[in-house]
C-alpha atoms as a PDB file:
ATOM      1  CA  UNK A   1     -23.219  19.954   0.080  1.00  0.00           C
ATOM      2  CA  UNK A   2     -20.668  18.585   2.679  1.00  0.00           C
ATOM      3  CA  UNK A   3     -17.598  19.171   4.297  1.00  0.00           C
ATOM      4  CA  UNK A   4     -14.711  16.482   4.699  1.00  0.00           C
ATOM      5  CA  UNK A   5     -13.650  18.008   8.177  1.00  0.00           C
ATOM      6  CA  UNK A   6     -11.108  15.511  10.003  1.00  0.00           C
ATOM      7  CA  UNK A   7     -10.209  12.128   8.562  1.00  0.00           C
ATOM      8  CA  UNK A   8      -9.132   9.455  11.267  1.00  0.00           C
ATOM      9  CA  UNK A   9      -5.999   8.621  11.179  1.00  0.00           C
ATOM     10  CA  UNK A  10      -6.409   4.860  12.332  1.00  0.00           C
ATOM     11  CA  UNK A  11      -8.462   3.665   9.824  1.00  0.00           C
ATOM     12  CA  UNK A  12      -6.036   5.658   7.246  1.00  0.00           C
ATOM     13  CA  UNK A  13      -3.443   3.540   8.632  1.00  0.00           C
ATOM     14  CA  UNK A  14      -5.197  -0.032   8.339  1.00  0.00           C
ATOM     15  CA  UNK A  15      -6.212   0.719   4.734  1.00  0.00           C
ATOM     16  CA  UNK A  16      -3.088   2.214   3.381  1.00  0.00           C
ATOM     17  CA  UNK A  17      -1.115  -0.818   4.521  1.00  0.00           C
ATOM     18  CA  UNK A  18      -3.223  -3.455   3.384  1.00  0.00           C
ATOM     19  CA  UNK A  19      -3.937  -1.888   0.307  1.00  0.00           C
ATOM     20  CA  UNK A  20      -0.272  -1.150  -0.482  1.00  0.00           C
ATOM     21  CA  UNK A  21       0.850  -4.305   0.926  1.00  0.00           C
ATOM     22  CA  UNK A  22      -1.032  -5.967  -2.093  1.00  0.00           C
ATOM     23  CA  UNK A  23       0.401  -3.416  -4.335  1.00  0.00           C
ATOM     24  CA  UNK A  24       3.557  -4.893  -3.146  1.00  0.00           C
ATOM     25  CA  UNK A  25       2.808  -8.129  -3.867  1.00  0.00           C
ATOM     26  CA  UNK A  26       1.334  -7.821  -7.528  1.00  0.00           C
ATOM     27  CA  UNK A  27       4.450  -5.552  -8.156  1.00  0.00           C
ATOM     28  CA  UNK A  28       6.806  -8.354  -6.496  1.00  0.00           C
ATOM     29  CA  UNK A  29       5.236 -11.037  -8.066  1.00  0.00           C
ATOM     30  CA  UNK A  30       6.298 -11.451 -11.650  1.00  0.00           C
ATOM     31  CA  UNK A  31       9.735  -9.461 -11.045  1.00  0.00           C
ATOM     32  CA  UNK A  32      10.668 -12.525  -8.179  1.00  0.00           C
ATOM     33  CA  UNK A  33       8.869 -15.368 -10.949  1.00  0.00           C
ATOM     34  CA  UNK A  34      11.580 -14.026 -13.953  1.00  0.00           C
ATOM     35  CA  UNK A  35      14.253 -13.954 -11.529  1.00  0.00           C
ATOM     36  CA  UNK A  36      13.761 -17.151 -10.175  1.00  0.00           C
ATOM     37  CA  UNK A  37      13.875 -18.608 -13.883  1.00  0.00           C
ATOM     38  CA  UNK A  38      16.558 -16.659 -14.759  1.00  0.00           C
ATOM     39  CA  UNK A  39      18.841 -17.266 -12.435  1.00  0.00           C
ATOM     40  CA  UNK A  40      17.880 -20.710 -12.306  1.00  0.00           C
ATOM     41  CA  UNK A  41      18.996 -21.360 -16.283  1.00  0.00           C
ATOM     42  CA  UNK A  42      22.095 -18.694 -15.816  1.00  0.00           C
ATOM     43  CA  UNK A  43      24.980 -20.517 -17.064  1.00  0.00           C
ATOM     44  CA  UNK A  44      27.782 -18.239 -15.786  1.00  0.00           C
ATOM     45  CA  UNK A  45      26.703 -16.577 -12.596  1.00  0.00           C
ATOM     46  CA  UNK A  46      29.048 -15.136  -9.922  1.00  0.00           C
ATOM     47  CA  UNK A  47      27.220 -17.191  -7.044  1.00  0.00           C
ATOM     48  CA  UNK A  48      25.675 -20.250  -7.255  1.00  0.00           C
ATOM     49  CA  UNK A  49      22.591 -20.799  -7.530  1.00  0.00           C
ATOM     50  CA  UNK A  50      21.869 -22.406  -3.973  1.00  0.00           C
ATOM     51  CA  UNK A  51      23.078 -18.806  -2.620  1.00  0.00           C
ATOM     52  CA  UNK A  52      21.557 -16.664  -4.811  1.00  0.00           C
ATOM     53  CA  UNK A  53      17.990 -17.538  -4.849  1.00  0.00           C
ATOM     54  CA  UNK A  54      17.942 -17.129  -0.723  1.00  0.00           C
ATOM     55  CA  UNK A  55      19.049 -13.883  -0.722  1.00  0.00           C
ATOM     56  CA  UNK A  56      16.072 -12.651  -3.636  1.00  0.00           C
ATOM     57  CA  UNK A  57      13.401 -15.032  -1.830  1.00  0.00           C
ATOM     58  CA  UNK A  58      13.924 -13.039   1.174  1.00  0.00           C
ATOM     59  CA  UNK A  59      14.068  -9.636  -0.995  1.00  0.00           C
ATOM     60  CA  UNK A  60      10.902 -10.155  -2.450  1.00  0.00           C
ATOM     61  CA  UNK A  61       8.964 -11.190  -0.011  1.00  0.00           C
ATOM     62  CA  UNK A  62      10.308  -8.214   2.595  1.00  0.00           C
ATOM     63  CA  UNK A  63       9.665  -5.593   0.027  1.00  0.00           C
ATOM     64  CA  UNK A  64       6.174  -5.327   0.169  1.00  0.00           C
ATOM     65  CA  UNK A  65       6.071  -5.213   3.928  1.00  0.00           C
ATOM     66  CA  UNK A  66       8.675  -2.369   3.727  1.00  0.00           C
ATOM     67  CA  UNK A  67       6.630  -0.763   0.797  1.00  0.00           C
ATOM     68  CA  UNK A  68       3.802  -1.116   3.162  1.00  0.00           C
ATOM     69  CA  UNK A  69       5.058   0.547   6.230  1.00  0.00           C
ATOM     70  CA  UNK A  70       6.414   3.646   4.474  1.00  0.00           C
ATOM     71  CA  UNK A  71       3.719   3.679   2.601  1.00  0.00           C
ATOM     72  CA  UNK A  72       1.638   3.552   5.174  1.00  0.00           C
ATOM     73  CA  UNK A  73       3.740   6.374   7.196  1.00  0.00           C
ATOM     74  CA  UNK A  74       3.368   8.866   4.238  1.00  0.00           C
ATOM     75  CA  UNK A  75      -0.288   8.851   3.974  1.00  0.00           C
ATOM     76  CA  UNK A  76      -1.034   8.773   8.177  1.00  0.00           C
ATOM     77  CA  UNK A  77       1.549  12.162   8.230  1.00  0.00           C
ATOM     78  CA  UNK A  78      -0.695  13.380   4.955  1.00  0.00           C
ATOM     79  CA  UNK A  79      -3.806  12.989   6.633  1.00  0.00           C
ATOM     80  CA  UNK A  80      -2.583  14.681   9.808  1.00  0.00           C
ATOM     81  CA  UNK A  81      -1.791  17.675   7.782  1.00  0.00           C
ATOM     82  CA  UNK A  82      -4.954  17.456   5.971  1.00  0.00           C
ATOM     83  CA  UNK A  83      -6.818  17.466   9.709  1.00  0.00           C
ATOM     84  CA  UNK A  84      -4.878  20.406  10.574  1.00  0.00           C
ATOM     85  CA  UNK A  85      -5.141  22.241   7.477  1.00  0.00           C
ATOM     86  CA  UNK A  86      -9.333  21.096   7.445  1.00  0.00           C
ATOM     87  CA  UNK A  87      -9.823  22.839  10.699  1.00  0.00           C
ATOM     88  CA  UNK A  88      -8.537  26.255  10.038  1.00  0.00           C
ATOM     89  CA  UNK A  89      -9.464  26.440   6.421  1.00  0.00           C
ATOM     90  CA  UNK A  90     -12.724  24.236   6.406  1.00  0.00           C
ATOM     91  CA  UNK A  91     -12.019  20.963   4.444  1.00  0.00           C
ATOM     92  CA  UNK A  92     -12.603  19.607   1.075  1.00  0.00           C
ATOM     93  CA  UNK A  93     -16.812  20.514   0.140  1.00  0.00           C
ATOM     94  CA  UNK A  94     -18.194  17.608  -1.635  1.00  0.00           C
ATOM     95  CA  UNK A  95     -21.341  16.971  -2.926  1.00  0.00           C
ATOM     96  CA  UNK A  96     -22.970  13.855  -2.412  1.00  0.00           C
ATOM     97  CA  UNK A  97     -26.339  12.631  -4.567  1.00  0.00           C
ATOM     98  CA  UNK A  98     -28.685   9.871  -3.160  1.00  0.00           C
ATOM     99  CA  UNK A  99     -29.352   7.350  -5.781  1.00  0.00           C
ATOM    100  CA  UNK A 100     -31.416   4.910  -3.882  1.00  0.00           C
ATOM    101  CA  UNK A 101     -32.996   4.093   0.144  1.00  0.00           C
ATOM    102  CA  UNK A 102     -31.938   1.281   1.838  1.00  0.00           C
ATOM    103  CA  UNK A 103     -33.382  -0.350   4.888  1.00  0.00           C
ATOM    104  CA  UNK A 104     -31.482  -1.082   7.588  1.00  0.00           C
ATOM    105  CA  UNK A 105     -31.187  -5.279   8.727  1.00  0.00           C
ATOM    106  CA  UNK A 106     -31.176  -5.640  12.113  1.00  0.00           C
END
């Protein structure tokens, strides 16, 4: 048996962003790909098309670095909470199995 007592909040913060930042992306993706055929084949659109597909190039490609920072921001402040929270009430007990030995490489 173990005991998840303090998690580190840096390496919390390098994960969460990269790992959401992809989120981002993959979720981006296909949403800016139809838009950018739609809008291209839209007959009677407000704006033209010259000024319209700026303005969502920009959009998707800043939304996954904003989805990334707050992202980010939520799970850092989690993980703080959880560190506080660990040290007064002892952390999360987990039970870990070996399966195998490895040798180290030098």
């Amino acid at each position: 048996m173990y005991q998840l007592k303090k998690i580190h909040l840096g390496s919390v913060a390098l994960y969460s962003f990269l790992l959401i930042f992809i989120l981002g992306v993959l979720i981006m993706l296909p949403f800016g790909l139809i838009n950018m055929f739609i809008s291209g084949f839209a007959p009677n659109s407000v704006m033209p098309r010259h000024f319209l597909f700026p303005f969502t190039a920009v959009f998707y490609l800043f939304f996954p670095f904003l989805y990334a920072i707050m992202g980010t921001v939520v799970n850092v402040i989690l993980a703080f909470i959880y560190n506080l929270a660990a040290g007064s009430l002892g952390g999360i007990k987990i039970e870990l199995r070996k399966i195998a030995e490895f040798e180290e490489i030098a």
